[in-house]
C-alpha atoms as a PDB file:
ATOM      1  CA  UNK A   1       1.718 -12.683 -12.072  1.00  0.00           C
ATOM      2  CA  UNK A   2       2.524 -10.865  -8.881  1.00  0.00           C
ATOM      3  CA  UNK A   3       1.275 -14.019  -6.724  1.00  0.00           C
ATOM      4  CA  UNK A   4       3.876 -16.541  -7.030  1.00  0.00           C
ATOM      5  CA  UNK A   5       7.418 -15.401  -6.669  1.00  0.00           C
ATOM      6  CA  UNK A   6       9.132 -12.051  -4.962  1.00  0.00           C
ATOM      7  CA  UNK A   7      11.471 -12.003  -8.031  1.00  0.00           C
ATOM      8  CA  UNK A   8       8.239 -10.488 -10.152  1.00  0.00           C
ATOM      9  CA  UNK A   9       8.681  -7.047  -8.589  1.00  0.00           C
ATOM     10  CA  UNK A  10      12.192  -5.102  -8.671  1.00  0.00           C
ATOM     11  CA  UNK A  11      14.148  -4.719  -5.137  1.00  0.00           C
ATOM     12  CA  UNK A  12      14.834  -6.607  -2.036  1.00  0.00           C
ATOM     13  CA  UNK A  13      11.810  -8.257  -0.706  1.00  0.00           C
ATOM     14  CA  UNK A  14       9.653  -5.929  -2.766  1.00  0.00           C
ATOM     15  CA  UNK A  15       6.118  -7.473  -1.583  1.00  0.00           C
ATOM     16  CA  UNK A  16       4.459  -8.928   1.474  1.00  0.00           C
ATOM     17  CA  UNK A  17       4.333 -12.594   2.009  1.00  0.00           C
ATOM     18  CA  UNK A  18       1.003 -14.216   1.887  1.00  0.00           C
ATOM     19  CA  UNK A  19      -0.116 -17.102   3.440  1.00  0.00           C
ATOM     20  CA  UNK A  20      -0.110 -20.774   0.658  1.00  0.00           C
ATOM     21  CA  UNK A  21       3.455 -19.301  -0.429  1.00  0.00           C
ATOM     22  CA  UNK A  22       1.340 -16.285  -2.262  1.00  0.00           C
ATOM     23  CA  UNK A  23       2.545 -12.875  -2.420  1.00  0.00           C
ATOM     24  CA  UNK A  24       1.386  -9.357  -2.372  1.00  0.00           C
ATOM     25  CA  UNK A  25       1.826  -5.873  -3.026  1.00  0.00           C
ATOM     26  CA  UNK A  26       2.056  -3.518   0.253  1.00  0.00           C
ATOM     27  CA  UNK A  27      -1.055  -1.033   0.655  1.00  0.00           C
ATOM     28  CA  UNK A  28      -0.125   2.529   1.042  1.00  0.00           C
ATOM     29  CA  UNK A  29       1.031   3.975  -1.794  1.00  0.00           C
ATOM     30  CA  UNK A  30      -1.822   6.191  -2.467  1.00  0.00           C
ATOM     31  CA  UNK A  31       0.242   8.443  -4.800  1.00  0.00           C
ATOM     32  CA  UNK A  32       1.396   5.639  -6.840  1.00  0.00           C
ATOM     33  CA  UNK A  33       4.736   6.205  -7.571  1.00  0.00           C
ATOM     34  CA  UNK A  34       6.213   2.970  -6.516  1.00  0.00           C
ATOM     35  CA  UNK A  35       7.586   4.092  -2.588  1.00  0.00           C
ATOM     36  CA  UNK A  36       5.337   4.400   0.589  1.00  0.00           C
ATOM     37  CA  UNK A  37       6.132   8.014   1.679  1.00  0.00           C
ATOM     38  CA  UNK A  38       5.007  10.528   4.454  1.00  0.00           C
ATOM     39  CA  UNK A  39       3.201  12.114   1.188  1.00  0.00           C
ATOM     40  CA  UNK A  40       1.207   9.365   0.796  1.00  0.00           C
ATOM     41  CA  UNK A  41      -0.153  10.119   4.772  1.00  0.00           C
ATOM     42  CA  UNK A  42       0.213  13.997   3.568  1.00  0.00           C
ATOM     43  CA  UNK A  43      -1.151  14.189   0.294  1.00  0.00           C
ATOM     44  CA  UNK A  44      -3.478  11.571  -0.135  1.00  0.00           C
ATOM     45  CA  UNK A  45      -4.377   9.966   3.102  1.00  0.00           C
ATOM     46  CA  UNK A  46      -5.237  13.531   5.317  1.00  0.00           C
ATOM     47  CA  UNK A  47      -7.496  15.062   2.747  1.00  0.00           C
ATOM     48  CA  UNK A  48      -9.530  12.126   2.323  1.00  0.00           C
ATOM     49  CA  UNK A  49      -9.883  11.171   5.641  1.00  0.00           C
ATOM     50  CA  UNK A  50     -13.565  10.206   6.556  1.00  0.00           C
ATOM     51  CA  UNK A  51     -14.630  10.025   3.342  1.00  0.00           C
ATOM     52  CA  UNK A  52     -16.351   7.039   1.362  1.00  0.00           C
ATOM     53  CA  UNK A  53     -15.808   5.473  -1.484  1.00  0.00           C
ATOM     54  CA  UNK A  54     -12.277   3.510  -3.272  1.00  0.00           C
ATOM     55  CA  UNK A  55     -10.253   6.066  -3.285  1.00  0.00           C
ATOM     56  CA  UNK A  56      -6.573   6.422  -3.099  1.00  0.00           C
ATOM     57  CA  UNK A  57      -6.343   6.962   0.524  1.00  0.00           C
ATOM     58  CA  UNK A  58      -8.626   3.909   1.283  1.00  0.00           C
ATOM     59  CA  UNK A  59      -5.597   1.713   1.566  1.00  0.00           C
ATOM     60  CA  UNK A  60      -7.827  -1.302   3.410  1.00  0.00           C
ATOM     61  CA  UNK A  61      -9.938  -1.098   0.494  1.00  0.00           C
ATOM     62  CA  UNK A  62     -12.606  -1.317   2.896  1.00  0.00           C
ATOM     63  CA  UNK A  63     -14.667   1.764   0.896  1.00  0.00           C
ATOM     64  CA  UNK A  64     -13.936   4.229   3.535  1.00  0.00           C
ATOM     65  CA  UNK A  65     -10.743   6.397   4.319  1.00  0.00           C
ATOM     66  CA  UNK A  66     -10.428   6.222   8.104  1.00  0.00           C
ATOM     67  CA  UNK A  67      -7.841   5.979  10.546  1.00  0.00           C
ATOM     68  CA  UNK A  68      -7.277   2.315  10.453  1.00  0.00           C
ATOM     69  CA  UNK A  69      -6.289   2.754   6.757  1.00  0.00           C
ATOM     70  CA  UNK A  70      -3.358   4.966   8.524  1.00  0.00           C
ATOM     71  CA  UNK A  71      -2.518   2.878  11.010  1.00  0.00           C
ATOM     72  CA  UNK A  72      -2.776  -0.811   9.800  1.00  0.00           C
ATOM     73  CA  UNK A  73      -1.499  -0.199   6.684  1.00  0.00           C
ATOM     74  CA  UNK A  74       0.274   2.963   5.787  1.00  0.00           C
ATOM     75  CA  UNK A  75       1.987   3.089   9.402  1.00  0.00           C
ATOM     76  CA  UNK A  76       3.617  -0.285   8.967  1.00  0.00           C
ATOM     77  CA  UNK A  77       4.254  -0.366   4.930  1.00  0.00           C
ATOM     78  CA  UNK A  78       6.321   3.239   5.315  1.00  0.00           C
ATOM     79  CA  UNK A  79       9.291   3.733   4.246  1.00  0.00           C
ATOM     80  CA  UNK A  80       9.417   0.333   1.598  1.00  0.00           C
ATOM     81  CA  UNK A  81       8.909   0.410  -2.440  1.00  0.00           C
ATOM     82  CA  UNK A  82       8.718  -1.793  -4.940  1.00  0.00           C
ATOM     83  CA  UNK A  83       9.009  -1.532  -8.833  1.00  0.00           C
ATOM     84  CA  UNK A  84       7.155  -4.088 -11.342  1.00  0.00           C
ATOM     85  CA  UNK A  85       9.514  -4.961 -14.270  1.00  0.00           C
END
C-alpha cells in the first residue's frame, strides 16, 4: 500500500506527497523502468504526442498525449526515481 507511508517505495523521498497525509507515485515514467529520464520525453512521450488513448506517454492520464502531459508532469518529475520493494 503505496498510500500511507514514503518508506513503501525504496530511496529518499521516493513519491509525491498527497494531500490527508496520502502519498503517490510521480507521473512520467513512461518507459517504466523506475527513473524519470529525457527517454521517457524521447522515447515515449514525442512519438505519441497528439494521440488518444492511455498510453504510456499520457502521463495526466487524461486519455490524450499532449503537451501538458510534458510540461505538468514529465517537466517537473525529471530527473527523480523510485523503486517498490
Amino acid at each position: 500500500d503505496f498510500r500511507s507511508t514514503q518508506s513503501a517505495a525504496y530511496g529518499t523521498n521516493p513519491m509525491k506527497s498527497l494531500s490527508g497525509g496520502l502519498f503517490g507515485l510521480y507521473a512520467g515514467d513512461g518507459t517504466g523502468n523506475g527513473a524519470i529520464t529525457i527517454s521517457d520525453r524521447n522515447s515515449v512521450w514525442r512519438p505519441q504526442n497528439g494521440t488518444s488513448g492511455y498510453l504510456q506517454g499520457d502521463y495526466s492520464m487524461s486519455g490524450s498525449v499532449t503537451i501538458t502531459d510534458r510540461n505538468s508532469f514529465w517537466r517537473p518529475n525529471n530527473g527523480l526515481s523510485s523503486a517498490v520493494p
